[in-house]
N, C-alpha and C. Protein backbone atom coordinates (compact mmCIF):
# COMPACT_ATOMS: atom_id res chain seq x y z
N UNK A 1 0.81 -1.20 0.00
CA UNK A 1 0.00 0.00 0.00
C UNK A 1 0.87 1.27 0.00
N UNK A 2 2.09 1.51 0.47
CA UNK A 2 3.45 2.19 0.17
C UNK A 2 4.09 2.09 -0.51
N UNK A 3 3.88 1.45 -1.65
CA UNK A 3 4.95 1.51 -2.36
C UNK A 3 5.61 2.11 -3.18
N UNK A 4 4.54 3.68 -3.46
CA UNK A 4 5.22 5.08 -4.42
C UNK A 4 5.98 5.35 -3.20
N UNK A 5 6.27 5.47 -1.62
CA UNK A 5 6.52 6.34 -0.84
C UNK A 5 8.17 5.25 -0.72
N UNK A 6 8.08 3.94 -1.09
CA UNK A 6 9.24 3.09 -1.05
C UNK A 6 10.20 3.10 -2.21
N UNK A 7 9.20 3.67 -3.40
CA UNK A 7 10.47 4.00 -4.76
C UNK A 7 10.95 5.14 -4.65
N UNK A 8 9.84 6.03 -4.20
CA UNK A 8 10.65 7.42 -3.54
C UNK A 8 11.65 7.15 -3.38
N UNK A 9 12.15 6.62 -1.89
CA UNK A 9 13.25 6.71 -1.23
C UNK A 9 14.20 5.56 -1.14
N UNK A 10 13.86 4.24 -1.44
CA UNK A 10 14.46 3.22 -2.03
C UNK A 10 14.91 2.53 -2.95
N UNK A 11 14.36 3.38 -4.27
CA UNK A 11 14.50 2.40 -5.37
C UNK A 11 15.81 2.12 -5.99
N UNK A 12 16.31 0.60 -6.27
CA UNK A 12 16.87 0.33 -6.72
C UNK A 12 17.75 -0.22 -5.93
N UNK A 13 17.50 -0.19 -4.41
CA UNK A 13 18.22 -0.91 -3.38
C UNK A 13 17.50 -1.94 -2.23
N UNK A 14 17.92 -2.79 -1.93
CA UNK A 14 17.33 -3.57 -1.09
C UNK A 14 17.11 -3.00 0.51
N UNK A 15 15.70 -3.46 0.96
CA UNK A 15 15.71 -2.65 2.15
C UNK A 15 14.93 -4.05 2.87
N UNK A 16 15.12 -4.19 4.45
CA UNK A 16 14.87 -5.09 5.60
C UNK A 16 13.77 -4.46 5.57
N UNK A 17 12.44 -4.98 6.35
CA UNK A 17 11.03 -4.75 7.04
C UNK A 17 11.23 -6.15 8.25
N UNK A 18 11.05 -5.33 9.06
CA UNK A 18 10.51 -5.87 10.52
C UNK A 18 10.18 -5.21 11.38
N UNK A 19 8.41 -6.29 11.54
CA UNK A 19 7.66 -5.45 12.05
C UNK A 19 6.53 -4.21 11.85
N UNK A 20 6.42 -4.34 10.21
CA UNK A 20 5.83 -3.27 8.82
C UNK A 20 7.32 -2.27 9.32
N UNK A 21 8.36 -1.89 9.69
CA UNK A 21 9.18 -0.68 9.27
C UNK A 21 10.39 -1.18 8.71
N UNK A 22 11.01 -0.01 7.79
CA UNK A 22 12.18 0.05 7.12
C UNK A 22 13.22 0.06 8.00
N UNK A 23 13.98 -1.18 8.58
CA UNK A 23 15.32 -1.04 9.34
C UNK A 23 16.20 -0.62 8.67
N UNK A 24 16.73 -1.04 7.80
CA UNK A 24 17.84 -0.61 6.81
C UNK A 24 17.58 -0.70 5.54
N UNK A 25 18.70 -0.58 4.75
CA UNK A 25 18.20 -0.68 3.30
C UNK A 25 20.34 -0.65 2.72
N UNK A 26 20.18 -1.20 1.74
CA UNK A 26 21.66 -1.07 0.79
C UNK A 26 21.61 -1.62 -0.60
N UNK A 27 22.94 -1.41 -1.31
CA UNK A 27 22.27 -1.88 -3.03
C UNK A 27 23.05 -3.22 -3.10
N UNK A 28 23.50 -3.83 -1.68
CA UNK A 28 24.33 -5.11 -1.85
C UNK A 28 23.28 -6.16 -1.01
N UNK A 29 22.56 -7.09 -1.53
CA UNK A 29 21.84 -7.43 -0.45
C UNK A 29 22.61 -8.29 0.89
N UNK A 30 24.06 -8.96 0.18
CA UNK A 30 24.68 -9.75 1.27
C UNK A 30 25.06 -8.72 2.24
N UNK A 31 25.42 -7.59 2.13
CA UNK A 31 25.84 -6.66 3.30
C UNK A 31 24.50 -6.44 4.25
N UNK A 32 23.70 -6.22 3.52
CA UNK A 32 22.39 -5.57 4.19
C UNK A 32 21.84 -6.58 5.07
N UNK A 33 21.84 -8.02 4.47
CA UNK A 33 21.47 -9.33 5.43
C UNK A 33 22.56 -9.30 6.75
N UNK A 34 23.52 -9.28 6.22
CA UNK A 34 25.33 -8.93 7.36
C UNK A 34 24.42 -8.36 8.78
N UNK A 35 24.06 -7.10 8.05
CA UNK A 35 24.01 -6.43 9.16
C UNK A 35 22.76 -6.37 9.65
N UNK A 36 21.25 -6.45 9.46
CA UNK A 36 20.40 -7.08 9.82
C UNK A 36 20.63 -7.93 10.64
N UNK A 37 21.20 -9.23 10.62
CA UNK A 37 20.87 -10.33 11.23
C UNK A 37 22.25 -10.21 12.35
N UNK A 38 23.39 -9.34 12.21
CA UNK A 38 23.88 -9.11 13.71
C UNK A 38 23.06 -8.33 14.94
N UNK A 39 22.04 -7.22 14.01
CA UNK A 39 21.56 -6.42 15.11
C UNK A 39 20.20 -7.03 15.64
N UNK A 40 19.42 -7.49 14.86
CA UNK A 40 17.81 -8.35 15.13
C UNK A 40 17.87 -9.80 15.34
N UNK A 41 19.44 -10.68 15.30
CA UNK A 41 19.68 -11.84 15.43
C UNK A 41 18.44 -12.82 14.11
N UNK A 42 18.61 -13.83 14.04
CA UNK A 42 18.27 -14.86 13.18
C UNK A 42 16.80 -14.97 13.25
N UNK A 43 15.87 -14.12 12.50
CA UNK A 43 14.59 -14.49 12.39
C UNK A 43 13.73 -14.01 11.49
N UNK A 44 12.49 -13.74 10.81
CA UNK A 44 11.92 -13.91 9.70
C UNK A 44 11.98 -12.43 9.22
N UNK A 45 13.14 -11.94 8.11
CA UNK A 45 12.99 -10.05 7.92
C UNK A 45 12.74 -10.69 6.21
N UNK A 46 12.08 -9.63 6.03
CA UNK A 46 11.66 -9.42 4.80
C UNK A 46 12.35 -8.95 3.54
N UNK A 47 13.64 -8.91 2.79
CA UNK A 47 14.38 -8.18 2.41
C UNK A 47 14.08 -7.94 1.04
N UNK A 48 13.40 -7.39 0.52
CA UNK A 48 12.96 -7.72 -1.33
C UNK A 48 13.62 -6.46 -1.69
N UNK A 49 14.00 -6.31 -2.68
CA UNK A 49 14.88 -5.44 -4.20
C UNK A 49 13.47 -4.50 -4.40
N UNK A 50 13.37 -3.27 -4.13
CA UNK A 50 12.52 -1.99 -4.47
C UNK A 50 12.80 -1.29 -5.66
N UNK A 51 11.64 -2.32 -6.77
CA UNK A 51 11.71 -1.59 -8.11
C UNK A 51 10.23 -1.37 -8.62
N UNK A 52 9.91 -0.93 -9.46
CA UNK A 52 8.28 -0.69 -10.11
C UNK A 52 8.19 -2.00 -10.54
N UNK A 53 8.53 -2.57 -11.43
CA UNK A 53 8.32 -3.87 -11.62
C UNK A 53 9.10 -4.80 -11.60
N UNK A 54 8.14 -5.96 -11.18
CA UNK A 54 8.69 -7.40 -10.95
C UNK A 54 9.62 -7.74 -11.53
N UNK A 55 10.58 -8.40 -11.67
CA UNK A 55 11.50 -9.02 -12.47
C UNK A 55 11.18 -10.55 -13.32
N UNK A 56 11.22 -10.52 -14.51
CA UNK A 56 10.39 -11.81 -14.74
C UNK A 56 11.47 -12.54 -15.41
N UNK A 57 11.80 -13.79 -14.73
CA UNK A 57 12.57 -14.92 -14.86
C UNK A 57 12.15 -15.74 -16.26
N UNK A 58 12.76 -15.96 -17.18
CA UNK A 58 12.39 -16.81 -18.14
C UNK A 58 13.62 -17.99 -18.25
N UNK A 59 12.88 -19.14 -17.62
CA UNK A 59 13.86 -20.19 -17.85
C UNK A 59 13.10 -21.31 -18.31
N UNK A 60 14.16 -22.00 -19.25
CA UNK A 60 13.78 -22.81 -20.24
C UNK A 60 13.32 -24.12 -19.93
N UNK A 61 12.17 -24.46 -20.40
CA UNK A 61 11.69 -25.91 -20.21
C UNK A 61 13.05 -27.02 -20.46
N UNK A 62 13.34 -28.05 -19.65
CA UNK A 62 14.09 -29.05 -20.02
C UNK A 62 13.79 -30.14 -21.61
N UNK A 63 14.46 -30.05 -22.14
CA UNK A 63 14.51 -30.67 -23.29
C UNK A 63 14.48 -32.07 -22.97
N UNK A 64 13.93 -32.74 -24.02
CA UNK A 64 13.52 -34.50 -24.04
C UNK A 64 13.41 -35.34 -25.19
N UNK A 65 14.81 -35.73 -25.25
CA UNK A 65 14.88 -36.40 -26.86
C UNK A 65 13.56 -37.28 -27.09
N UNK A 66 12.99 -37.56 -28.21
CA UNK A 66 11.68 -38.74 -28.70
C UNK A 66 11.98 -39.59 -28.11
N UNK A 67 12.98 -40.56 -28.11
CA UNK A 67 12.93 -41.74 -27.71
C UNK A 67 13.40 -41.76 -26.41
N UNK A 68 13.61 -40.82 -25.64
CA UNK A 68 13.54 -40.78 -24.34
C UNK A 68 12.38 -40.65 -23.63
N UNK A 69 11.29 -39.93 -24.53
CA UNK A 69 9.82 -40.10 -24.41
C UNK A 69 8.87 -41.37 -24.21
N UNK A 70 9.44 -42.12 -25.50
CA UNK A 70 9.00 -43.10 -25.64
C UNK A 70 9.27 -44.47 -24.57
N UNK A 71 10.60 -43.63 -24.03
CA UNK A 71 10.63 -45.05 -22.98
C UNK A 71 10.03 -44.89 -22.14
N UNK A 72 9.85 -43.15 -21.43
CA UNK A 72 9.19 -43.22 -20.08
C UNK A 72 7.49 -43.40 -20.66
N UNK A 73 7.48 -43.58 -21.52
CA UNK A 73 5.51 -43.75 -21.82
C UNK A 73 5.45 -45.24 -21.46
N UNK A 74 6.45 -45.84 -22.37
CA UNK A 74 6.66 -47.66 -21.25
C UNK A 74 6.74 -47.84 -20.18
N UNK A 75 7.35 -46.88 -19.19
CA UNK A 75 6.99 -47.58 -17.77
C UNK A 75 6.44 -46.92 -17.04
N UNK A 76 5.20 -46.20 -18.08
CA UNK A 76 3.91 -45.91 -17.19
C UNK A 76 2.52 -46.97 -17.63
């Protein structure tokens, strides 16, 4: 429901939520986890990448020669 007020001031860097607030934020997420989880110790923070849109993953169906088909249709 914030999220023009989070590209405002975040975009393009990763930021922690715990608790609905912004603890930190950085554009490295391993640093930002670093230091999160020394100060709030080991438990459920929220850390997602603040951009307008989603990032959309396109990865490729696994390939399946014919007659590799044909065998697993035999031992069903």
């Amino acid at each position: 429901e914030n999220k023009a007020q989070l590209l405002e001031k975040y975009r393009s860097t990763y930021i922690a939520i715990l608790d609905n607030t912004v603890v930190d934020h950085d554009r490295e997420f391993s640093e930002l986890a670093k230091r999160v989880y020394e100060k709030f110790g080991y438990q459920a923070i929220y850390m997602p990448f603040v951009q307008s849109e989603p990032a959309v993953l396109r990865i490729p169906s696994p390939r399946v020669g014919k007659h590799r088909v044909d065998d697993l249709r035999k031992e069903v």
